[in-house]
C-alpha atoms as a PDB file:
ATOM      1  CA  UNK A   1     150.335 -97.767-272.106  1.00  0.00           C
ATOM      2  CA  UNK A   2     147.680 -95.528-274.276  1.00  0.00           C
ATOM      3  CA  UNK A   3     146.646 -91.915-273.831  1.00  0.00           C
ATOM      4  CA  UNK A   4     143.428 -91.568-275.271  1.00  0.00           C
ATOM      5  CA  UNK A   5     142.695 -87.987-275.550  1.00  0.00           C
ATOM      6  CA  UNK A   6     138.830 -87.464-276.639  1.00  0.00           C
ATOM      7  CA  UNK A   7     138.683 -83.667-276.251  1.00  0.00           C
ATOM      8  CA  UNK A   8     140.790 -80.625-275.802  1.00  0.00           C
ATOM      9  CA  UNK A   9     140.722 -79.885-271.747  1.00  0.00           C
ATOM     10  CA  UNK A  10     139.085 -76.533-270.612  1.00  0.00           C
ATOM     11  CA  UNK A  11     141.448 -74.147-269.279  1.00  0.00           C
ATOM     12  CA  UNK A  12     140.571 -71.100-267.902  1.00  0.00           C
ATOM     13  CA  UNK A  13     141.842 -69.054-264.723  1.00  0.00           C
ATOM     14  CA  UNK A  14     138.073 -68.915-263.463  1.00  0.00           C
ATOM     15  CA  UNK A  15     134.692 -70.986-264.476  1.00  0.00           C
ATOM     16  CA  UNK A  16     131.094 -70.071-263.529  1.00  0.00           C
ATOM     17  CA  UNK A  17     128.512 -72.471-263.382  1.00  0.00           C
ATOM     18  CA  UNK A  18     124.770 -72.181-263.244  1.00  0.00           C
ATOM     19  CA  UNK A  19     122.955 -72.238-259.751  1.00  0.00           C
ATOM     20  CA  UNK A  20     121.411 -75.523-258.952  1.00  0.00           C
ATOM     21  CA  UNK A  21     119.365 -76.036-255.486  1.00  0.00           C
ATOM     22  CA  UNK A  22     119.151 -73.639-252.563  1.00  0.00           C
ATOM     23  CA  UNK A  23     122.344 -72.769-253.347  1.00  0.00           C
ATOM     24  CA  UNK A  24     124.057 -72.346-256.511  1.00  0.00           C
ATOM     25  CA  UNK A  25     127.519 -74.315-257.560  1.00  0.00           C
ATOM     26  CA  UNK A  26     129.153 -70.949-257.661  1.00  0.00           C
ATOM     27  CA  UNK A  27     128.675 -70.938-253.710  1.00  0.00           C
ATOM     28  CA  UNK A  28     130.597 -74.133-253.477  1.00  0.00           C
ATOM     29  CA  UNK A  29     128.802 -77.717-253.079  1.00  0.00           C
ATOM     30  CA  UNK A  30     129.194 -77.881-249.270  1.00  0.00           C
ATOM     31  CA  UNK A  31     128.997 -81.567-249.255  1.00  0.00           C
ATOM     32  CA  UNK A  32     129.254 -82.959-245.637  1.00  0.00           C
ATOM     33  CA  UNK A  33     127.736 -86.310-244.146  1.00  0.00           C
ATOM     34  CA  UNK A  34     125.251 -87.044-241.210  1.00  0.00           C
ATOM     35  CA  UNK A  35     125.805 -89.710-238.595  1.00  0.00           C
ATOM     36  CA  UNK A  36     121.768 -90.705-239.325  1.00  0.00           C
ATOM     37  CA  UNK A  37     122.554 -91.832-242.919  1.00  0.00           C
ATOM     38  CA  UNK A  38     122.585 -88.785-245.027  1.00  0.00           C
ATOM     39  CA  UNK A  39     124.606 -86.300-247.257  1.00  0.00           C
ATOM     40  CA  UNK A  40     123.910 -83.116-247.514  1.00  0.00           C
ATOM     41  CA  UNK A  41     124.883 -81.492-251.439  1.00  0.00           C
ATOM     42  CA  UNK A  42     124.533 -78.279-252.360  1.00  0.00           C
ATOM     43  CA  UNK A  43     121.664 -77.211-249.987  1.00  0.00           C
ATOM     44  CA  UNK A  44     119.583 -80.491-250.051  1.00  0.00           C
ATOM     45  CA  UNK A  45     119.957 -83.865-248.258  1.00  0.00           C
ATOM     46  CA  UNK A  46     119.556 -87.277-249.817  1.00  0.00           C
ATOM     47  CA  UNK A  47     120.302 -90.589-248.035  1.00  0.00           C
ATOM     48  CA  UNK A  48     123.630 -91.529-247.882  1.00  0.00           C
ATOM     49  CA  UNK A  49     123.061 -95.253-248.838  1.00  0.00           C
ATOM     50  CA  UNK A  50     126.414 -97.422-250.390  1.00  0.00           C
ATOM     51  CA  UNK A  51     128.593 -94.640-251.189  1.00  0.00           C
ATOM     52  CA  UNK A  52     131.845 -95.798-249.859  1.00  0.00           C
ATOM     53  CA  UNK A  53     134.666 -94.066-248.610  1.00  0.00           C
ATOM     54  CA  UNK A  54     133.405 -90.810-248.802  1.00  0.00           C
ATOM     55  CA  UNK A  55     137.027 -89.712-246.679  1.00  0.00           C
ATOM     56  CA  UNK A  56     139.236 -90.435-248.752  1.00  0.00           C
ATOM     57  CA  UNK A  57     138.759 -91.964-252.519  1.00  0.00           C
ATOM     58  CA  UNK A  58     135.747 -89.447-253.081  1.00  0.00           C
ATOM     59  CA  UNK A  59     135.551 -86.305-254.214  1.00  0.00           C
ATOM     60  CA  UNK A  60     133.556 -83.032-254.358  1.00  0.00           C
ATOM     61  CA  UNK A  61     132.967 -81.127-257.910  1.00  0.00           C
ATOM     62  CA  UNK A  62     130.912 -78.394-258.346  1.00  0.00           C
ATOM     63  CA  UNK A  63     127.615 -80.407-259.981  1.00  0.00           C
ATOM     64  CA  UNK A  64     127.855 -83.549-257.327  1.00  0.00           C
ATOM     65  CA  UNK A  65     130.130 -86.015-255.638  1.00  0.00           C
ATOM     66  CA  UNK A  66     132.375 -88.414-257.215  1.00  0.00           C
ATOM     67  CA  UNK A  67     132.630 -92.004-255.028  1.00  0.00           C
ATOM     68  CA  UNK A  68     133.337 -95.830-255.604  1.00  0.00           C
ATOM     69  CA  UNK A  69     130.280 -98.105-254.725  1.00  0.00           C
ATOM     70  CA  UNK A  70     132.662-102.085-254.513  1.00  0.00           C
ATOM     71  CA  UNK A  71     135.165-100.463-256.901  1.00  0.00           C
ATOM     72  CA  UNK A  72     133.253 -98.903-259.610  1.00  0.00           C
ATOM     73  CA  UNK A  73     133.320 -95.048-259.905  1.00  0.00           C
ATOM     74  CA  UNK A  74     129.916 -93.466-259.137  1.00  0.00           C
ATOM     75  CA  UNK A  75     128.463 -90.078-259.548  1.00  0.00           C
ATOM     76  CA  UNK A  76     125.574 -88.456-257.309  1.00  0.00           C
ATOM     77  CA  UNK A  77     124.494 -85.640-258.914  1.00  0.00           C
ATOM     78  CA  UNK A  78     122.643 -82.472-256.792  1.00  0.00           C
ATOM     79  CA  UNK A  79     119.473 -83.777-257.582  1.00  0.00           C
ATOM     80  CA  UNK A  80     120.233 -86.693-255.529  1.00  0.00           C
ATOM     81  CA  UNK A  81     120.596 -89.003-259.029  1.00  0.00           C
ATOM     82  CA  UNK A  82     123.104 -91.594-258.956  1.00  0.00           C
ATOM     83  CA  UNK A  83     125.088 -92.730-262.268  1.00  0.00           C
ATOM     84  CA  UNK A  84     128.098 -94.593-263.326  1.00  0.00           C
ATOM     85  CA  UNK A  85     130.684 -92.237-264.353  1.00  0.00           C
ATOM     86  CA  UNK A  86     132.320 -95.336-266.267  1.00  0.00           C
ATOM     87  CA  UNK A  87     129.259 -97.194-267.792  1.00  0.00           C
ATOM     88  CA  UNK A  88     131.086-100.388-269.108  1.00  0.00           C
ATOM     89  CA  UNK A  89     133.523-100.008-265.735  1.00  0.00           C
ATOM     90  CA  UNK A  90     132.737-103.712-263.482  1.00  0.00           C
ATOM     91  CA  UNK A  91     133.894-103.665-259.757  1.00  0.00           C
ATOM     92  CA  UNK A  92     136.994-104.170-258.884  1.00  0.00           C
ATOM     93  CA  UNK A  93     139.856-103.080-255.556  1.00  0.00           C
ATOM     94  CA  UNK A  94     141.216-101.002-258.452  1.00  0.00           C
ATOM     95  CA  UNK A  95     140.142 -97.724-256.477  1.00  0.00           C
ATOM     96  CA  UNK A  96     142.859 -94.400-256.550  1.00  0.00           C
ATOM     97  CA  UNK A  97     142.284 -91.224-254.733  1.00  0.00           C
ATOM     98  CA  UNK A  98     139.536 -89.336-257.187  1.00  0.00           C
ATOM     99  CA  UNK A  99     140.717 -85.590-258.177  1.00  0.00           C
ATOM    100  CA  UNK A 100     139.025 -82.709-258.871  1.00  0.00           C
ATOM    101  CA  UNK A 101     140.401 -79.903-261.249  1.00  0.00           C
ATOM    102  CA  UNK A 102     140.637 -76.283-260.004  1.00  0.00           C
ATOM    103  CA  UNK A 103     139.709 -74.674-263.185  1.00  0.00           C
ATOM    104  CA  UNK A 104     137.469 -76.337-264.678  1.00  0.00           C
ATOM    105  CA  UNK A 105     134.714 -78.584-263.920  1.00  0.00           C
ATOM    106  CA  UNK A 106     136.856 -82.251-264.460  1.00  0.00           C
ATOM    107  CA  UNK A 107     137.069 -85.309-262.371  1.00  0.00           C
ATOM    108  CA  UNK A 108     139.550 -87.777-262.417  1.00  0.00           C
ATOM    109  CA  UNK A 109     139.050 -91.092-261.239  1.00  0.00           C
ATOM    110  CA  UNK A 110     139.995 -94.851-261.809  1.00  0.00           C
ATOM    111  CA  UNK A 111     137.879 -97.308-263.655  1.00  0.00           C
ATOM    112  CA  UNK A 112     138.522-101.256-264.421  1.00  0.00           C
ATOM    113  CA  UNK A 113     137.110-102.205-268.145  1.00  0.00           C
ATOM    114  CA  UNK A 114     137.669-105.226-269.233  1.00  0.00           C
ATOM    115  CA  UNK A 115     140.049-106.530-266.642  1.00  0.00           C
ATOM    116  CA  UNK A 116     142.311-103.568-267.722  1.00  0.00           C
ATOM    117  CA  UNK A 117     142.535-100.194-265.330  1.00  0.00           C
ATOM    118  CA  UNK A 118     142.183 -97.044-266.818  1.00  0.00           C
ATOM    119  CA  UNK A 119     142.165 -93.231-265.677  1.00  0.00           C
ATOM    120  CA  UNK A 120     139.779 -91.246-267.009  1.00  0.00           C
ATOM    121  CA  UNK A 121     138.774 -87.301-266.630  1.00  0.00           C
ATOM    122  CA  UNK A 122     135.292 -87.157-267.243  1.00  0.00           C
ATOM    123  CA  UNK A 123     133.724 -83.179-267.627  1.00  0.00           C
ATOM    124  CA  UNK A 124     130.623 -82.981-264.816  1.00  0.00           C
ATOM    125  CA  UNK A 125     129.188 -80.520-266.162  1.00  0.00           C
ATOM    126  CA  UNK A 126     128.283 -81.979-269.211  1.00  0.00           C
ATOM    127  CA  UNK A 127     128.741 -86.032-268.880  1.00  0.00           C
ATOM    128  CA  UNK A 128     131.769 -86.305-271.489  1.00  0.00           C
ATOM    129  CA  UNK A 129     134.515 -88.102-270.859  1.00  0.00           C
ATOM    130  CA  UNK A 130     137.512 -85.688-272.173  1.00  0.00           C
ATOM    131  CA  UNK A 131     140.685 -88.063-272.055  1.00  0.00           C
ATOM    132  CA  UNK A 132     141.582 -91.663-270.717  1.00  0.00           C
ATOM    133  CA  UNK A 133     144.937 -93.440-270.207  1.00  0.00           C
ATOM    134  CA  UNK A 134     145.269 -96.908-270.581  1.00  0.00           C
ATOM    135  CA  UNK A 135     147.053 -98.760-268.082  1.00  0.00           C
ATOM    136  CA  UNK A 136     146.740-102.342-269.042  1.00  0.00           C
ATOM    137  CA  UNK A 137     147.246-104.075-265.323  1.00  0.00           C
ATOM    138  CA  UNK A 138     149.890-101.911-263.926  1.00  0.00           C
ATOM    139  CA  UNK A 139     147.946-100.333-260.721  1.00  0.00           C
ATOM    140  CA  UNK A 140     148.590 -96.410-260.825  1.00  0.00           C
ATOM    141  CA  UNK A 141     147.806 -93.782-258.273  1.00  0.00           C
ATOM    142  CA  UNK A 142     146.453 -90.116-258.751  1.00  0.00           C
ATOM    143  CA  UNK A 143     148.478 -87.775-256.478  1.00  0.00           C
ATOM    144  CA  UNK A 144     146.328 -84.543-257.804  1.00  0.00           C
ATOM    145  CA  UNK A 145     144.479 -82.792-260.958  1.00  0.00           C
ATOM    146  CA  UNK A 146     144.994 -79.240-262.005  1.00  0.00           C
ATOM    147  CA  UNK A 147     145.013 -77.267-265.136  1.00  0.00           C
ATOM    148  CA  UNK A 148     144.148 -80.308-267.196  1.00  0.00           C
ATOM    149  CA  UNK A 149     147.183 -82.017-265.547  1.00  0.00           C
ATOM    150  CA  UNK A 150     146.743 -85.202-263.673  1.00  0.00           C
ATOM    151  CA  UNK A 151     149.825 -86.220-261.476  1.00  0.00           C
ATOM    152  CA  UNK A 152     150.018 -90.452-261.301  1.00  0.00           C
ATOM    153  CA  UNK A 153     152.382 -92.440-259.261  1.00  0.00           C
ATOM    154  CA  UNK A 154     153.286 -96.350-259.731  1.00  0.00           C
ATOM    155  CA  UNK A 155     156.491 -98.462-258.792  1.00  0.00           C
ATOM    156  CA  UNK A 156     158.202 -96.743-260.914  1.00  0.00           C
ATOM    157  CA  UNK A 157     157.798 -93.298-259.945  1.00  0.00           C
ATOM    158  CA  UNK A 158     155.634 -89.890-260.357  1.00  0.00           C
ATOM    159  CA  UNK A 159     154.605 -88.736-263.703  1.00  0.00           C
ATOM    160  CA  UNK A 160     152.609 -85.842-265.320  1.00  0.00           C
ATOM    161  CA  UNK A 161     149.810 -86.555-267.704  1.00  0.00           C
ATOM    162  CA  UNK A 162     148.401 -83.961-269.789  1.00  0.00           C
ATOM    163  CA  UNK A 163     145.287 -84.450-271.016  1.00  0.00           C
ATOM    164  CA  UNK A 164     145.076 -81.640-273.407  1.00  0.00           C
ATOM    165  CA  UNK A 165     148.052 -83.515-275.480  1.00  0.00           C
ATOM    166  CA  UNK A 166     148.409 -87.066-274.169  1.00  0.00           C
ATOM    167  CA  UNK A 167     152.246 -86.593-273.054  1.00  0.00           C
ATOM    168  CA  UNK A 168     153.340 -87.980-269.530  1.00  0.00           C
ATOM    169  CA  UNK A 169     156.400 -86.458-268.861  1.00  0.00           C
ATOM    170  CA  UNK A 170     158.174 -88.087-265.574  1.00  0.00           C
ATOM    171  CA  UNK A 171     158.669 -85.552-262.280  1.00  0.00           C
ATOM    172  CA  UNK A 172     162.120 -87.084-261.951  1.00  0.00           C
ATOM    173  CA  UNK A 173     165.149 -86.994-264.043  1.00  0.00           C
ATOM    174  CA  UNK A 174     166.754 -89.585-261.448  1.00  0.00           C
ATOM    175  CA  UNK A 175     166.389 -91.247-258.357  1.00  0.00           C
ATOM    176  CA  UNK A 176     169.311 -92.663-256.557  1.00  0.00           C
ATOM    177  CA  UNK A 177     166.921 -95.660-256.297  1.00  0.00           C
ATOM    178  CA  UNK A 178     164.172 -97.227-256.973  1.00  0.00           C
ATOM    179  CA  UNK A 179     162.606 -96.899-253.315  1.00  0.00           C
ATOM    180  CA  UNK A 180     163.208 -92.792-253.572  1.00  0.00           C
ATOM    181  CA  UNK A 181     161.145 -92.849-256.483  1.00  0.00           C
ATOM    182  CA  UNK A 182     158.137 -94.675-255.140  1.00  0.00           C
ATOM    183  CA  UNK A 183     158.516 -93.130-251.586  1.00  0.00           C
ATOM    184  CA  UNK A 184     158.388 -89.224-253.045  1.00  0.00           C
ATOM    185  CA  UNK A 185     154.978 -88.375-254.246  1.00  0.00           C
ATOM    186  CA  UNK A 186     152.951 -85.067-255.110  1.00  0.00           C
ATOM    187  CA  UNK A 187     150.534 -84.042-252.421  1.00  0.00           C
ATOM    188  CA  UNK A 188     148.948 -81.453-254.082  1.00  0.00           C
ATOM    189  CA  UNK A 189     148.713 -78.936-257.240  1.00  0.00           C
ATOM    190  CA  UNK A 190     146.491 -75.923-257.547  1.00  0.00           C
ATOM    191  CA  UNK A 191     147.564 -72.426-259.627  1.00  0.00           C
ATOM    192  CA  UNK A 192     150.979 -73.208-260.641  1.00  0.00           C
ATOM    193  CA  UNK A 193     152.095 -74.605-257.478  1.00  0.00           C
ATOM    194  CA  UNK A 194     153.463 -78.360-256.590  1.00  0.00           C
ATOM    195  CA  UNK A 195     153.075 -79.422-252.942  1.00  0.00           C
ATOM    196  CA  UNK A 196     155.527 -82.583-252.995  1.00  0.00           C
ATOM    197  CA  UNK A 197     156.929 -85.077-250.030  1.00  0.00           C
ATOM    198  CA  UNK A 198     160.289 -86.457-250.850  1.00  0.00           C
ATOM    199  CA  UNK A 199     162.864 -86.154-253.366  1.00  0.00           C
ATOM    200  CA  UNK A 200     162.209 -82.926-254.420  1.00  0.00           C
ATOM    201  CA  UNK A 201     161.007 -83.098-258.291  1.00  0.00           C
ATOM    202  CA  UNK A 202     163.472 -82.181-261.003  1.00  0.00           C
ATOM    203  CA  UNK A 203     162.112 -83.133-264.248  1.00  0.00           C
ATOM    204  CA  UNK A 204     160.524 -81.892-266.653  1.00  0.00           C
ATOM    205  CA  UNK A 205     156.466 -82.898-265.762  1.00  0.00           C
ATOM    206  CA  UNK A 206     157.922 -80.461-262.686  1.00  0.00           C
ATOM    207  CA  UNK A 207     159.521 -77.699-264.340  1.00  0.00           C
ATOM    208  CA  UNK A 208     156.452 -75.642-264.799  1.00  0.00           C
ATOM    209  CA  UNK A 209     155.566 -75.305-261.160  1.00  0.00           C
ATOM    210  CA  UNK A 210     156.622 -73.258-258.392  1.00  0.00           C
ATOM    211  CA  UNK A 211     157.860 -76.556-255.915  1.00  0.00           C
ATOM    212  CA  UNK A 212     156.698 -76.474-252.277  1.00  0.00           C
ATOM    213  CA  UNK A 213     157.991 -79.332-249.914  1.00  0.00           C
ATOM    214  CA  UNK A 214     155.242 -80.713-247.246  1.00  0.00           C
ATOM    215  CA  UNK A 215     155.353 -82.646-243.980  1.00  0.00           C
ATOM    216  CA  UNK A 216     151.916 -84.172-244.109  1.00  0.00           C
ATOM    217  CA  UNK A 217     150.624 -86.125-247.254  1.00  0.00           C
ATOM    218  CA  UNK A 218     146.655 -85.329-246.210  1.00  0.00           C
ATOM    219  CA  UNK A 219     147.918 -81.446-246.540  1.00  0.00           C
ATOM    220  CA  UNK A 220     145.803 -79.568-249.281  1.00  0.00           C
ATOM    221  CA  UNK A 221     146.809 -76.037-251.419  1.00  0.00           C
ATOM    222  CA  UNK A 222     143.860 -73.466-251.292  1.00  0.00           C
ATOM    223  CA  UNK A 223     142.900 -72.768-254.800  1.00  0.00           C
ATOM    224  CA  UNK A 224     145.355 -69.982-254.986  1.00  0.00           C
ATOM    225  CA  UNK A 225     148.037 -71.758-254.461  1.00  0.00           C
ATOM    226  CA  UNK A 226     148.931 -69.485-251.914  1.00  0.00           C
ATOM    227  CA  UNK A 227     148.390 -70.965-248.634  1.00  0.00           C
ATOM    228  CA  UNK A 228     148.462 -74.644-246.801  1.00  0.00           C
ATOM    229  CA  UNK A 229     145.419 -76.096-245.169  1.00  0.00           C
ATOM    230  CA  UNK A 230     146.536 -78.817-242.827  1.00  0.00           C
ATOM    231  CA  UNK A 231     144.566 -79.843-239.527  1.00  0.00           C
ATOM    232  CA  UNK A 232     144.085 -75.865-238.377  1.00  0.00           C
ATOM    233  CA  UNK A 233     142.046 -72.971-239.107  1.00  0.00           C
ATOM    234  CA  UNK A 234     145.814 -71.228-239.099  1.00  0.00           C
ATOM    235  CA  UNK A 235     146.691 -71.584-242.885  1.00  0.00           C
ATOM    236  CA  UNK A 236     150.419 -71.631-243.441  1.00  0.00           C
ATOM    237  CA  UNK A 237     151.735 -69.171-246.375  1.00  0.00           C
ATOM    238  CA  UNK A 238     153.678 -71.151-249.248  1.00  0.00           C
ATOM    239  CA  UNK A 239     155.882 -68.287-249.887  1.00  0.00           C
ATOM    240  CA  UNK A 240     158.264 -66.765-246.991  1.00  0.00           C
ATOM    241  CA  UNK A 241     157.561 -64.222-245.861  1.00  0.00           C
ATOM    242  CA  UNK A 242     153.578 -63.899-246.824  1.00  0.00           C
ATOM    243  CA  UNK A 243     151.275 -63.611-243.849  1.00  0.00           C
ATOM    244  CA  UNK A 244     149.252 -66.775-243.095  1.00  0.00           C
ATOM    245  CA  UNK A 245     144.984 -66.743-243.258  1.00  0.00           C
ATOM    246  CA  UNK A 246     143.158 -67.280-239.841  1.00  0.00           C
ATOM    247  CA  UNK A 247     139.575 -68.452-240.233  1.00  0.00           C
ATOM    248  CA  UNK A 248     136.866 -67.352-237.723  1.00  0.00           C
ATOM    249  CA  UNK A 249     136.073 -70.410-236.770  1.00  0.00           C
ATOM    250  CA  UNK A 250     138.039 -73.711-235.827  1.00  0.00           C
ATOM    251  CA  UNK A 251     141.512 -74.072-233.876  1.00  0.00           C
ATOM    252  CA  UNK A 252     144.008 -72.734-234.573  1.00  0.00           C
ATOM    253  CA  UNK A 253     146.451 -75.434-233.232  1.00  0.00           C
ATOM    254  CA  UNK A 254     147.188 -78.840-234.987  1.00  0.00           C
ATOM    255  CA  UNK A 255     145.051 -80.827-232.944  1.00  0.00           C
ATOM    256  CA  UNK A 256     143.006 -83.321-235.214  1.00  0.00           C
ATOM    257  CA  UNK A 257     140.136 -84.501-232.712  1.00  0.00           C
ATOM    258  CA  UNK A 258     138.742 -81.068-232.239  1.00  0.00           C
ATOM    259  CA  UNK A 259     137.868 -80.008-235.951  1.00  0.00           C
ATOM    260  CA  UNK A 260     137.664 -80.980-239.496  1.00  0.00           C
ATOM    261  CA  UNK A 261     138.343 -79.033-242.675  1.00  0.00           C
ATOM    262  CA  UNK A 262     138.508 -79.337-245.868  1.00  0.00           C
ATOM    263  CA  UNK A 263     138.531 -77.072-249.554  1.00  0.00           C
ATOM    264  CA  UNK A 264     135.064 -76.523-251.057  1.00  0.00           C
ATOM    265  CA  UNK A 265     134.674 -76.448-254.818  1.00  0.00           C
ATOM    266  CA  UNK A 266     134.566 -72.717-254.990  1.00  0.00           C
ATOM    267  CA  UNK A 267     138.201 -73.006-253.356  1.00  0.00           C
ATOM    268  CA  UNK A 268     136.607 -71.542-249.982  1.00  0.00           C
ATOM    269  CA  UNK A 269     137.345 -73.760-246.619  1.00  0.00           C
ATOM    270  CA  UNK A 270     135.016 -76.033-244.990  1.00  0.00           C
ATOM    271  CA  UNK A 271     135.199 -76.218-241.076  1.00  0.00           C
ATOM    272  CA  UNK A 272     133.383 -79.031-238.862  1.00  0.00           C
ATOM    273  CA  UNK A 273     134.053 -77.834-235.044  1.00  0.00           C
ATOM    274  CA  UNK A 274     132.260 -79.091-232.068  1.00  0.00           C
ATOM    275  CA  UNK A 275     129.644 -76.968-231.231  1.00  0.00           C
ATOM    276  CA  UNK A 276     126.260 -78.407-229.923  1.00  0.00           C
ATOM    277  CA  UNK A 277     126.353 -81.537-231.743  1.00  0.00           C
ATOM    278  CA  UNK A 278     129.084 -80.716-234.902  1.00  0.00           C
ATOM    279  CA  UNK A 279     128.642 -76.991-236.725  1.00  0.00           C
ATOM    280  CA  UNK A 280     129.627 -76.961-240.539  1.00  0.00           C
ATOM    281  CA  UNK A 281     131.049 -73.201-241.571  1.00  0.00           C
ATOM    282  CA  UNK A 282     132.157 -71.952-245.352  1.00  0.00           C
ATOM    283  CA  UNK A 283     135.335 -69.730-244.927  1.00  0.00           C
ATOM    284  CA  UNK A 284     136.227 -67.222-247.600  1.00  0.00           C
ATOM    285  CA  UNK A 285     140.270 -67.230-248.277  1.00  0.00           C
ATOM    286  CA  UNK A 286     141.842 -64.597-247.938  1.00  0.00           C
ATOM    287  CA  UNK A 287     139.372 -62.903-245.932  1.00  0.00           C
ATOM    288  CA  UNK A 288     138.638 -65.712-243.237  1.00  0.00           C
ATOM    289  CA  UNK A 289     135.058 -64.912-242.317  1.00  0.00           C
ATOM    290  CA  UNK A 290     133.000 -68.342-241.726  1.00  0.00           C
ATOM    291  CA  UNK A 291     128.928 -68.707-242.298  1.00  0.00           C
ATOM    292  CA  UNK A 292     127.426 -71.694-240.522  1.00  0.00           C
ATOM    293  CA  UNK A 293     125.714 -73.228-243.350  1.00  0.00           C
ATOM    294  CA  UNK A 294     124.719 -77.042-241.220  1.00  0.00           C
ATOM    295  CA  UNK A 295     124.385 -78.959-238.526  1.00  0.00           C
ATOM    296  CA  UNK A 296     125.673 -82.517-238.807  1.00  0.00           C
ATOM    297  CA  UNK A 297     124.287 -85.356-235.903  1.00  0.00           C
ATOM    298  CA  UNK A 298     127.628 -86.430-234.730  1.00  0.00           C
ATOM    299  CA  UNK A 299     127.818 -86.895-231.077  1.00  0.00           C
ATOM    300  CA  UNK A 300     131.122 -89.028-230.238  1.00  0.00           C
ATOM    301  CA  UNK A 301     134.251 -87.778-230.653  1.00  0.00           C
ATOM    302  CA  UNK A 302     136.284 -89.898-232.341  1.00  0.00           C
ATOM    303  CA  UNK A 303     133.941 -91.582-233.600  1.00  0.00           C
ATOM    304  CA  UNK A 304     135.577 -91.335-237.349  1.00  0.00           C
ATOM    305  CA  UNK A 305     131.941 -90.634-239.030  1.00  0.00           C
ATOM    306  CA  UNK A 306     133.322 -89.130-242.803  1.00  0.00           C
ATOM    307  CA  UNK A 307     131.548 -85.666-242.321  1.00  0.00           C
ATOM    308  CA  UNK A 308     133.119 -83.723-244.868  1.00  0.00           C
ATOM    309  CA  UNK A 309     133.386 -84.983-248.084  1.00  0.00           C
ATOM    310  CA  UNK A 310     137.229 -85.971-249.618  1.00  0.00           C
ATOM    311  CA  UNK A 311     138.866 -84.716-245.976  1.00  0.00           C
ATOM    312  CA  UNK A 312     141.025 -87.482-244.685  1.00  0.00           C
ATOM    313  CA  UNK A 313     140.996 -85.749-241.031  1.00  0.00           C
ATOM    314  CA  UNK A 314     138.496 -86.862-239.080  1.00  0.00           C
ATOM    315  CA  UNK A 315     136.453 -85.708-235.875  1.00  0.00           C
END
């Protein structure tokens, strides 16, 4: 295995970018989907055309969205431009969960060159490609990106790749077996904070982070860190005692079919809710207040149309 590192990660508590569109990147992209063939980015709608999964394997960053068109990793910028993130990448079912960084604007993704797969953390905002690992043919999966940190899991268990210096360092000192190491996975990272399902992580990729143990793998940490958004406008504190944030719109129960949500780029909450057709909002956390900010022409329930970008819930 080979850790490429091509540039020093950005780090930095907060990041401002420059306003693109209707709306600028600081407000969040506020990517959803229509059921009549488009995506909506930032303000402006383009046609959806072969973008893939756009539930799951994508992913929203503040200057576009990140997808897999037959395997190889995509970019459409808010212009409505779409690129290769990996130009010499060829197609391939070689296609992990993409991950967006908190801090600063960084994707990671998966990419097959040469018949060998590869992770890679490309910078949006500029185009450059900041760090790749080298996987030869051993298929890897990325669990979640933070702080210049990308989480992978394989057979062999969960480990911690920094891209600022190379090092994995493995999120378990030991696993009574082999199956408790491939069953236990990160679910999400954001400000410090390790959401994990499983054997709870005890080495040293893990000893940095405040550990939180979740029920539900599709779970996501608000930017913060300090709150869980799962199914429900109700957010569920990650320290006890702390008083969970209700947003204005959405249920509040754990009921799947009536709502979508998801976390915006700006680390606000998206909401989807049923409400002449399907209403988009943007919630502030803490706070909880909701804009409507689109309508989206979905009309049956169920009907498991990907309307907001990278949320595995849907209406």
């Amino acid at each position: 295995m080979l850790a490429v590192v091509l540039a020093p990660a950005t780090r930095s508590p907060e990041y401002t970018v420059d306003p693109l569109g209707p709306n600028g990147a600081a407000d969040g992209l506020r990517a959803f989907v229509d059921r009549n063939g488009s995506i909506t980015v930032g303000g402006r709608s383009f046609p959806q055309g072969e973008m893939g999964d756009l539930t799951s394997e994508a992913r929203a960053t503040p200057y576009g969205v990140g997808f897999y068109a037959d395997g190889v990793p995509m970019f459409l910028d808010r212009t409505g431009e779409r690129s290769k993130l990996e130009p010499e990448a060829g197609g391939s079912d070689f296609m992990p969960e993409m991950e967006v960084d908190s801090r600063a604007p960084l994707l990671a993704y998966g990419a097959t060159v040469g018949g060998r797969y590869r992770v890679v953390v490309r910078d949006v905002s500029t185009g450059e490609r900041v760090a790749y690992l080298d996987l030869g043919t051993r298929r890897t999966e990325i669990d979640a990106f933070d702080d210049g940190v990308v989480f992978l899991r394989d057979r062999r268990g969960s480990t911690a790749w920094d891209t600022s210096t190379g090092r994995q360092l493995a999120l378990h000192r030991d696993c009574a077996t082999s199956l408790d190491c491939r069953s236990s996975r990160v679910i999400d990272v954001r400000n410090g904070v390790l959401l994990y399902y499983g054997a709870r992580p005890d080495g040293p990729g893990a000893a940095a982070y405040r550990l939180v143990e979740g029920a539900q793998i599709e779970a996501r940490l608000t930017y913060s860190g300090a709150h869980l958004l799962r199914w429900s406008s109700r957010l569920k504190p990650t320290t006890s005692g702390d008083a969970p944030v209700v947003l204005d719109r959405g249920t509040t129960a754990l009921r799947r079919p009536e709502g979508q949500w998801g976390i915006d780029t700006d680390g606000s909450v998206l909401v989807a809710v049923w409400e002449d057709g399907v209403t988009i909002y943007d919630c502030e956390v803490p706070a909880g207040r909701c804009d409507r900010i689109g309508q989206a022409d979905s009309t049956e329930i169920g009907s498991k149309i990907p309307l907001l970008v990278g949320s595995d819930s849907n209406l």
